[in-house]
N, C-alpha and C. Protein backbone atom coordinates (compact mmCIF):
# COMPACT_ATOMS: atom_id res chain seq x y z
N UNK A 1 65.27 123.18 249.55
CA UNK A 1 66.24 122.10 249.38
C UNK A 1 66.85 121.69 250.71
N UNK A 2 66.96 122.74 251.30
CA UNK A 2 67.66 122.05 253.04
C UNK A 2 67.16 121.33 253.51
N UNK A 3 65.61 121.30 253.38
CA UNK A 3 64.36 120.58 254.38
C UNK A 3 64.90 118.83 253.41
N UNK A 4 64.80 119.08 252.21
CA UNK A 4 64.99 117.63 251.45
C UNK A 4 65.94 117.18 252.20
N UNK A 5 67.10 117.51 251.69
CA UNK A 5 68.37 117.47 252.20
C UNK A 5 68.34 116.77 253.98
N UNK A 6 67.97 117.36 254.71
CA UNK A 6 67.70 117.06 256.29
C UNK A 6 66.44 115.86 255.70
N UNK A 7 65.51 115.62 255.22
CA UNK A 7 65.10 114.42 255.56
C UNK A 7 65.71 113.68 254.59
N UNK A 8 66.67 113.69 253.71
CA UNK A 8 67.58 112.41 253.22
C UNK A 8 68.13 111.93 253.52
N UNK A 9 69.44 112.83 254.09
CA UNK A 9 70.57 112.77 254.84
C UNK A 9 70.87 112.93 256.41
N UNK A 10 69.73 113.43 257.32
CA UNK A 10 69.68 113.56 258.05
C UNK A 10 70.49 115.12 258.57
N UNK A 11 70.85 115.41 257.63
CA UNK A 11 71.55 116.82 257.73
C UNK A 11 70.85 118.41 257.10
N UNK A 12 71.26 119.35 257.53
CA UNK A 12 70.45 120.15 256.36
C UNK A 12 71.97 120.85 255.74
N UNK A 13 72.01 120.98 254.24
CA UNK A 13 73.06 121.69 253.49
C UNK A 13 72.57 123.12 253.14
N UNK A 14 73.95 123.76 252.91
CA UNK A 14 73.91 125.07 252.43
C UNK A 14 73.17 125.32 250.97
N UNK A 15 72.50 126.62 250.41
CA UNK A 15 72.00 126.34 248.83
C UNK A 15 73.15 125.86 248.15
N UNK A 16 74.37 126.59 248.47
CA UNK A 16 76.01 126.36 247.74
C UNK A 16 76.41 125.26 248.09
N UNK A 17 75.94 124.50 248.96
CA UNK A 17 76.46 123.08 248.70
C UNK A 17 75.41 122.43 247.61
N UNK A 18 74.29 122.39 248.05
CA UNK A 18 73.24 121.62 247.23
C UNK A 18 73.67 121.76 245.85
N UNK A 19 73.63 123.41 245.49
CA UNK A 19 74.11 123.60 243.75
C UNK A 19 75.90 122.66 243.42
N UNK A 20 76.15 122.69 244.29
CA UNK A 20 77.49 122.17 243.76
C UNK A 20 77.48 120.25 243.90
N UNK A 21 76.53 119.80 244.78
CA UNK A 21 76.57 118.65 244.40
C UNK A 21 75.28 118.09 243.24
N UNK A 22 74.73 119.19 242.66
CA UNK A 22 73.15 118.52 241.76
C UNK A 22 73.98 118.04 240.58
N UNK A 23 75.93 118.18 240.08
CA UNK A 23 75.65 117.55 238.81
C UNK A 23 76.26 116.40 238.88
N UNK A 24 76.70 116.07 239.93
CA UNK A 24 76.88 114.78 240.23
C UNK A 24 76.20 113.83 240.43
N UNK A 25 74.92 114.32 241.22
CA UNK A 25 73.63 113.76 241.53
C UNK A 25 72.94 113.13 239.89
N UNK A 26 72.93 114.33 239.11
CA UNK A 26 71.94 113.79 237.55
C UNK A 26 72.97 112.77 236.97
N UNK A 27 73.99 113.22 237.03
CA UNK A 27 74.85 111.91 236.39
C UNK A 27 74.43 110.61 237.17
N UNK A 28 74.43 110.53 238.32
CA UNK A 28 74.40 109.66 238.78
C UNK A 28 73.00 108.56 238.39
N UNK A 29 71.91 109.60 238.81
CA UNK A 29 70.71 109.02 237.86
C UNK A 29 70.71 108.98 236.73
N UNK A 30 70.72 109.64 235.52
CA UNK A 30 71.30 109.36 234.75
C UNK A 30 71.67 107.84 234.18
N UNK A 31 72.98 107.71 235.10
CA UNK A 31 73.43 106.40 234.92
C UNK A 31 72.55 105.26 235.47
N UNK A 32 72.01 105.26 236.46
CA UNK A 32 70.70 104.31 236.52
C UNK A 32 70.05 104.21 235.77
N UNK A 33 69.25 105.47 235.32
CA UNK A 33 67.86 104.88 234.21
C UNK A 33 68.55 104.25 233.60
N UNK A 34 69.75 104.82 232.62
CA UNK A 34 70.27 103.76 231.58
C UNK A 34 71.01 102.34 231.70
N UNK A 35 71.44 101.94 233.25
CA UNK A 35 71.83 100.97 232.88
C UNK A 35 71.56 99.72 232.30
N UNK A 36 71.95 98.98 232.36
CA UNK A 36 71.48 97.35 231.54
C UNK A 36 70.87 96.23 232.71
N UNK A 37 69.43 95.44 232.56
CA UNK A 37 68.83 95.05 233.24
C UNK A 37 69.85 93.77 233.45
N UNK A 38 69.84 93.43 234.06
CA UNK A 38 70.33 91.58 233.83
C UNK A 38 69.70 90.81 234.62
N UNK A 39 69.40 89.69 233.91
CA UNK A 39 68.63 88.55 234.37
C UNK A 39 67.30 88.76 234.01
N UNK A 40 66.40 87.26 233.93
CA UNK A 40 65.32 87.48 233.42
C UNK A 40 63.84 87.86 234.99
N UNK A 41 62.66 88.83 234.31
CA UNK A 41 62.39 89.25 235.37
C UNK A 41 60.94 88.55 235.20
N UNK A 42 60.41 87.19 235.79
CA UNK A 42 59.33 86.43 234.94
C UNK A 42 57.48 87.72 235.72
N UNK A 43 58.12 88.55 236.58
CA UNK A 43 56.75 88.96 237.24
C UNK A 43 56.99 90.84 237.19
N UNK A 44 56.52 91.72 236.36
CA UNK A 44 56.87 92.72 235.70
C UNK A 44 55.39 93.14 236.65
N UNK A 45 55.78 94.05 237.47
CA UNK A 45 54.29 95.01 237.86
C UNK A 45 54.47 96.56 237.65
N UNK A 46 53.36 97.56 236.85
CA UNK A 46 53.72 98.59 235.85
C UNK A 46 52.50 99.17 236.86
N UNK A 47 52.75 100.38 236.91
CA UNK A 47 51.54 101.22 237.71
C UNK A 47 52.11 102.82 237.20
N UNK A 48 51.47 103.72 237.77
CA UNK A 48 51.98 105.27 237.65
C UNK A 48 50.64 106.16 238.95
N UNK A 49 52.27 107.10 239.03
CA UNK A 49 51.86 107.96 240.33
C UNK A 49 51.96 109.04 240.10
N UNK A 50 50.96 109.66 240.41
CA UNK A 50 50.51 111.28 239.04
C UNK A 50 50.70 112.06 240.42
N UNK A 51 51.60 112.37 240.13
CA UNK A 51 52.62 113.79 240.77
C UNK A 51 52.44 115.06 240.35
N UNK A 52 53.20 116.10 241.09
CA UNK A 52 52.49 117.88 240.95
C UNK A 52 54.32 117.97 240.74
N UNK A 53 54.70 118.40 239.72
CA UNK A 53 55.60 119.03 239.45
C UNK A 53 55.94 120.25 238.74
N UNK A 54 57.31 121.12 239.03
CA UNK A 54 57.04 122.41 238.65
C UNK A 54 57.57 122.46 237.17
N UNK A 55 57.16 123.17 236.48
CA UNK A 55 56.88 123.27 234.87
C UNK A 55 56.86 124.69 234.64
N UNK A 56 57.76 125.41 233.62
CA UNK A 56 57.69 126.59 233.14
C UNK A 56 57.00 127.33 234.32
N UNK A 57 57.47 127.45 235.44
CA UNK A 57 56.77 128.69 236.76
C UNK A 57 55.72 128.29 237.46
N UNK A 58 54.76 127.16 236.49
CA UNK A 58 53.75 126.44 237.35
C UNK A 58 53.68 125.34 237.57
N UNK A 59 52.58 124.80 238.32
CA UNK A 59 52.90 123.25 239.05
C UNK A 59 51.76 122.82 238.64
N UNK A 60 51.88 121.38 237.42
CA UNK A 60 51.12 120.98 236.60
C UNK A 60 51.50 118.99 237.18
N UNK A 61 50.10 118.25 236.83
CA UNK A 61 50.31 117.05 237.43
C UNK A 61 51.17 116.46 236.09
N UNK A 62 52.03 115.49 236.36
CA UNK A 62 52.53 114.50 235.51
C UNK A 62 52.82 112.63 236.34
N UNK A 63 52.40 111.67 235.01
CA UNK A 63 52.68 110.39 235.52
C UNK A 63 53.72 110.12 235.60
N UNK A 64 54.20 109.74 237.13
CA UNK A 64 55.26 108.62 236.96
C UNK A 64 54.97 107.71 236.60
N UNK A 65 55.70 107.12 235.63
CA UNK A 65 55.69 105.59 235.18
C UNK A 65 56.58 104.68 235.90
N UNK A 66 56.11 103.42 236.92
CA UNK A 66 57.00 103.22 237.35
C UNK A 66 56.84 101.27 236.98
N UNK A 67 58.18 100.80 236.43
CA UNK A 67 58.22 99.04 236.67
C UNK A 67 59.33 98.71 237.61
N UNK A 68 58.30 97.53 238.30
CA UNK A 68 59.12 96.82 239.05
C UNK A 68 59.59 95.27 238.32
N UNK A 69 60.44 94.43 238.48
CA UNK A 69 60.10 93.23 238.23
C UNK A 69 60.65 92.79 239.48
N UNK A 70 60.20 91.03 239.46
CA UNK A 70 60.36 90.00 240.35
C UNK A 70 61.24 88.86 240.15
N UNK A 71 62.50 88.75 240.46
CA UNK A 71 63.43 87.57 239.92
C UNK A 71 62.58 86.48 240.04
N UNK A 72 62.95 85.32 239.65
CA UNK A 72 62.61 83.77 239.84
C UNK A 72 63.00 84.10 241.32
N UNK A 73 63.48 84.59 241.56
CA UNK A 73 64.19 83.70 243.49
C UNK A 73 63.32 84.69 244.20
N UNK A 74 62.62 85.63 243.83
CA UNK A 74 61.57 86.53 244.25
C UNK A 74 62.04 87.39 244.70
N UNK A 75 63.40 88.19 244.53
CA UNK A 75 63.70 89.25 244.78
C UNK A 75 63.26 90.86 243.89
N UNK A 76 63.11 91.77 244.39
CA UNK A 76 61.95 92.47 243.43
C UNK A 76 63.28 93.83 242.93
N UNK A 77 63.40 94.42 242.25
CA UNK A 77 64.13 95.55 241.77
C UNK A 77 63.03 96.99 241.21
N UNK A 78 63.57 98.01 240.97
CA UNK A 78 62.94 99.01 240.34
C UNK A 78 63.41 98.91 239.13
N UNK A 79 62.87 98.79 238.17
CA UNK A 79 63.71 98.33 236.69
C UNK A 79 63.46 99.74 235.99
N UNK A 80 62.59 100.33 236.29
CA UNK A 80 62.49 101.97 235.49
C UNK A 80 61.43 102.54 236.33
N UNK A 81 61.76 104.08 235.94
CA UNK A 81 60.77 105.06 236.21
C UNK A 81 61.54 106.75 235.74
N UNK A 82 59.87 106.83 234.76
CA UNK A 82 60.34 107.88 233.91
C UNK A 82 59.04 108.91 234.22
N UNK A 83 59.06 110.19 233.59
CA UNK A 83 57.80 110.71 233.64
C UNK A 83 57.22 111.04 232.23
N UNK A 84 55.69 110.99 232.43
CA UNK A 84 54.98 111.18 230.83
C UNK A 84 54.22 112.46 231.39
N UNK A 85 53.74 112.77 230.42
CA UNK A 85 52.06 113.46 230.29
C UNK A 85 51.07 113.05 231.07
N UNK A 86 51.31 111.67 230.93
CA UNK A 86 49.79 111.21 231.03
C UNK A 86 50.18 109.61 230.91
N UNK A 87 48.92 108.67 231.85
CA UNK A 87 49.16 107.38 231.90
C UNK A 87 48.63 107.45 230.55
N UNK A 88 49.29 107.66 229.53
CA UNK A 88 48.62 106.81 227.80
C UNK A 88 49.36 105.87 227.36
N UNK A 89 49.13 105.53 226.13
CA UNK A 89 49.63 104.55 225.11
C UNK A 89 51.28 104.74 224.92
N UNK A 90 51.31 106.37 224.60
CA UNK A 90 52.41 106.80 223.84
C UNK A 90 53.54 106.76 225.12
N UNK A 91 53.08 107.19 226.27
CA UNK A 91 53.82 107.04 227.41
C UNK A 91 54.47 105.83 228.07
N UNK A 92 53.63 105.04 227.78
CA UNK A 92 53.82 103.54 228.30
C UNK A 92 54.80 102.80 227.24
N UNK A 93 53.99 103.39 226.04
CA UNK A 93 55.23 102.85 224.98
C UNK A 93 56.71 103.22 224.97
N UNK A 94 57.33 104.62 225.27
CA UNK A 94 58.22 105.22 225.42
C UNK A 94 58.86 104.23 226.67
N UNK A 95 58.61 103.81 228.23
CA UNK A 95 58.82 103.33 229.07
C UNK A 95 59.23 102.29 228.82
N UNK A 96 58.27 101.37 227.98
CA UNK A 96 58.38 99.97 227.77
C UNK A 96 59.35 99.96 226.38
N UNK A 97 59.64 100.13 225.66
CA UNK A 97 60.95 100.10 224.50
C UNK A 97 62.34 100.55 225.20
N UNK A 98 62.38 101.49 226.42
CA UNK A 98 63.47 101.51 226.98
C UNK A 98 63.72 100.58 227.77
N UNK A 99 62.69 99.82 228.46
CA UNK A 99 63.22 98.58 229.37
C UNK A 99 63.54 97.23 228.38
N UNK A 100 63.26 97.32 227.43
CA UNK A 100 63.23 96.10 226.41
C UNK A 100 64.84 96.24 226.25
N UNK A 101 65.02 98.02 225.47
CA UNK A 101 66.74 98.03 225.03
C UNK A 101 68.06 98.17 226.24
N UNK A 102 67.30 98.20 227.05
CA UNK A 102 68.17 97.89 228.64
C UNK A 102 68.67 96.51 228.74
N UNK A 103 67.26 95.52 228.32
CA UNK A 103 67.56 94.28 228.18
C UNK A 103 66.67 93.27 229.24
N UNK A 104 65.22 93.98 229.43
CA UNK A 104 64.48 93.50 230.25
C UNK A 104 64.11 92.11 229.31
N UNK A 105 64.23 90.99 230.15
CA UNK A 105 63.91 89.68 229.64
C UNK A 105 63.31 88.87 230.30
N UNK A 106 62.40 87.71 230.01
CA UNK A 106 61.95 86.64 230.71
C UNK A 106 60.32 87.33 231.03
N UNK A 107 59.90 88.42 230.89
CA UNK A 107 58.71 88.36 231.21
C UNK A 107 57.24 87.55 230.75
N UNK A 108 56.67 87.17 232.00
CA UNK A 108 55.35 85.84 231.78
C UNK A 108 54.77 86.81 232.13
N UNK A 109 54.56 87.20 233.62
CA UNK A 109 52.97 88.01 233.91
C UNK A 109 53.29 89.31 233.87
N UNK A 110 52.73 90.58 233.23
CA UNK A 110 52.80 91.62 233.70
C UNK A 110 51.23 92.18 234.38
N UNK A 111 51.50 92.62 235.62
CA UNK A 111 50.29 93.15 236.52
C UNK A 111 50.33 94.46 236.57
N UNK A 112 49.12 95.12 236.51
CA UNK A 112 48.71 96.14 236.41
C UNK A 112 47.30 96.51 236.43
N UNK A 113 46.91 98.30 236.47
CA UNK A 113 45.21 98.57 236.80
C UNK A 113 44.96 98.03 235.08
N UNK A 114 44.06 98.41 235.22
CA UNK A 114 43.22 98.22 233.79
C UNK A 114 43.06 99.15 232.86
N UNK A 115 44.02 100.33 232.77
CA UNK A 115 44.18 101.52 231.69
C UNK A 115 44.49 100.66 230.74
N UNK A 116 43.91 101.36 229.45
CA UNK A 116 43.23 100.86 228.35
C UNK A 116 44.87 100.56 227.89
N UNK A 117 45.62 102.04 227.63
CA UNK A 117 46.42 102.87 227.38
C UNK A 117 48.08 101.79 227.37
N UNK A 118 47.58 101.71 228.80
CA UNK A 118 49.07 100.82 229.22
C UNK A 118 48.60 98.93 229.15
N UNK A 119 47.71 98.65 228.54
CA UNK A 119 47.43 97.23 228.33
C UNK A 119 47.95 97.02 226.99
N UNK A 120 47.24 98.03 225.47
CA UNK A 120 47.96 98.04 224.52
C UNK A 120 49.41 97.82 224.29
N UNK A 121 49.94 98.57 225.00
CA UNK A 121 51.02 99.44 224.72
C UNK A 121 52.14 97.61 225.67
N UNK A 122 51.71 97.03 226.24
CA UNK A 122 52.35 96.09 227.38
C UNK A 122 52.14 94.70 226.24
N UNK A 123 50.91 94.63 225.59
CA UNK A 123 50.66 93.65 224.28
C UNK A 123 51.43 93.60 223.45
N UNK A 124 51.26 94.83 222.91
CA UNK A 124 52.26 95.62 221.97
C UNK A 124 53.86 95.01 221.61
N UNK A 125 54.45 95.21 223.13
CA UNK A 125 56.09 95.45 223.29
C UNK A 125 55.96 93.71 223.89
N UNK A 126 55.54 93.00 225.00
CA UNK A 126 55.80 91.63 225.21
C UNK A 126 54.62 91.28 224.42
N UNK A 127 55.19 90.65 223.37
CA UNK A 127 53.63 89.69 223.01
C UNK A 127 53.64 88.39 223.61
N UNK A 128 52.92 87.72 223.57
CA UNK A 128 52.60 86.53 224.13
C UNK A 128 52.60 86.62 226.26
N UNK A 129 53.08 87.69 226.40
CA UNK A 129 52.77 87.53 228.04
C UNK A 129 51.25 87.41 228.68
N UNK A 130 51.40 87.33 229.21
CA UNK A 130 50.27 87.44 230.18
C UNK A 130 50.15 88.63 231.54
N UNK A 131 48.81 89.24 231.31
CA UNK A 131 48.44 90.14 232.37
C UNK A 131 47.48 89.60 233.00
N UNK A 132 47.40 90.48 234.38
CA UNK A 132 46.66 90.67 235.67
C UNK A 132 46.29 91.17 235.90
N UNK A 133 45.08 91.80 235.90
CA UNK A 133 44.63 93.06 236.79
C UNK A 133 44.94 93.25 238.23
N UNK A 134 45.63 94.31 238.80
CA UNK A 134 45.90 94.02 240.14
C UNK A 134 44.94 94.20 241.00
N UNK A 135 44.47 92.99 242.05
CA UNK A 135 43.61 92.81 242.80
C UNK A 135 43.29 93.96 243.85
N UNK A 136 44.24 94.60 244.24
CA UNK A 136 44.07 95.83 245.11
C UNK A 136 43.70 96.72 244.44
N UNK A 137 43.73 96.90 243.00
CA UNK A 137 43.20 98.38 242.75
C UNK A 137 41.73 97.77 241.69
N UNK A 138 41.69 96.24 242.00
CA UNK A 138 40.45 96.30 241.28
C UNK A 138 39.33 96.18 242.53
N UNK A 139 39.65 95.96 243.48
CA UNK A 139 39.03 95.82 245.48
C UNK A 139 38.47 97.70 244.94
C-alpha cells in the first residue's frame, strides 16, 4: 500500500494511516458509482479490462466493465465501472440497468468490440440505438 500510496499521492503513508483512511475512501466511491448521471450522453462507448484480482487468498482474472459517454458538446465522462465474472450477458446487463437507474439518457450510438454477450445485453436495455463496432479493436 505505501508504493500505491507514493505513486498517487506522491507520498508514501504509514499501514496505520492507510487503514484509517480506507473508510472514507469506499464511501467516497461508493458515492460515485451511485450517483445520478445528468444530461443526455448521445455517444456511450462500453469495453472491459480483465484484471488479476485477489479473491479468497488467490489471484483470479475478473472484467472490468467500464462506460464512458460523450456529451453533445463532446465532453467525455466515466459514467460507470463495476466488476463481473466475465465479459457476459448477465454482466453487462447488471452494468447497463444501473446506468439506466442513475439516469443515463439520450443514447444514439453505443460503440463497442463485438462480444456477442454485451451486444444483447446493450439491445436489450437501449432499444432502438445504434452500435459500432470499434474500429481499433476490429484493425
Amino acid at each position: 500500500m505505501a508504493n500505491i500510496t507514493g505513486e498517487l499521492f506522491g507520498t508514501r503513508f504509514s499501514t496505520s494511516t492507510v487503514s484509517q483512511l480506507s473508510p472514507g475512501f469506499s464511501a467516497r466511491v461508493q458515492a460515485w458509482k451511485n450517483r445520478k448521471l445528468s444530461g443526455p450522453y448521445p455517444f456511450v462507448l462500453i469495453d472491459t479490462l480483465v484484471i488479476r484480482v485477489r479473491k479468497d487468498e488467490s489471484v483470479a482474472p475478473m472484467a472490468a466493465l467500464i462506460a464512458t459517454g460523450v456529451s453533445a458538446e463532446g465532453y467525455r465522462a466515466i459514467l460507470g465501472l463495476t466488476l463481473g465474472d466475465s465479459e457476459n450477458e448477465a454482466s453487462w446487463k447488471t452494468m447497463l440497468e444501473d446506468l439506466k437507474r442513475r439516469g443515463l439518457s439520450g443514447a444514439d450510438l453505443i460503440v463497442s468490440d463485438d462480444h456477442k454477450g454485451l451486444k444483447k445485453a446493450a439491445w436489450k436495455h437501449f432499444q432502438g440505438v445504434r452500435w459500432q463496432r470499434c474500429q481499433v479493436d476490429f484493425l
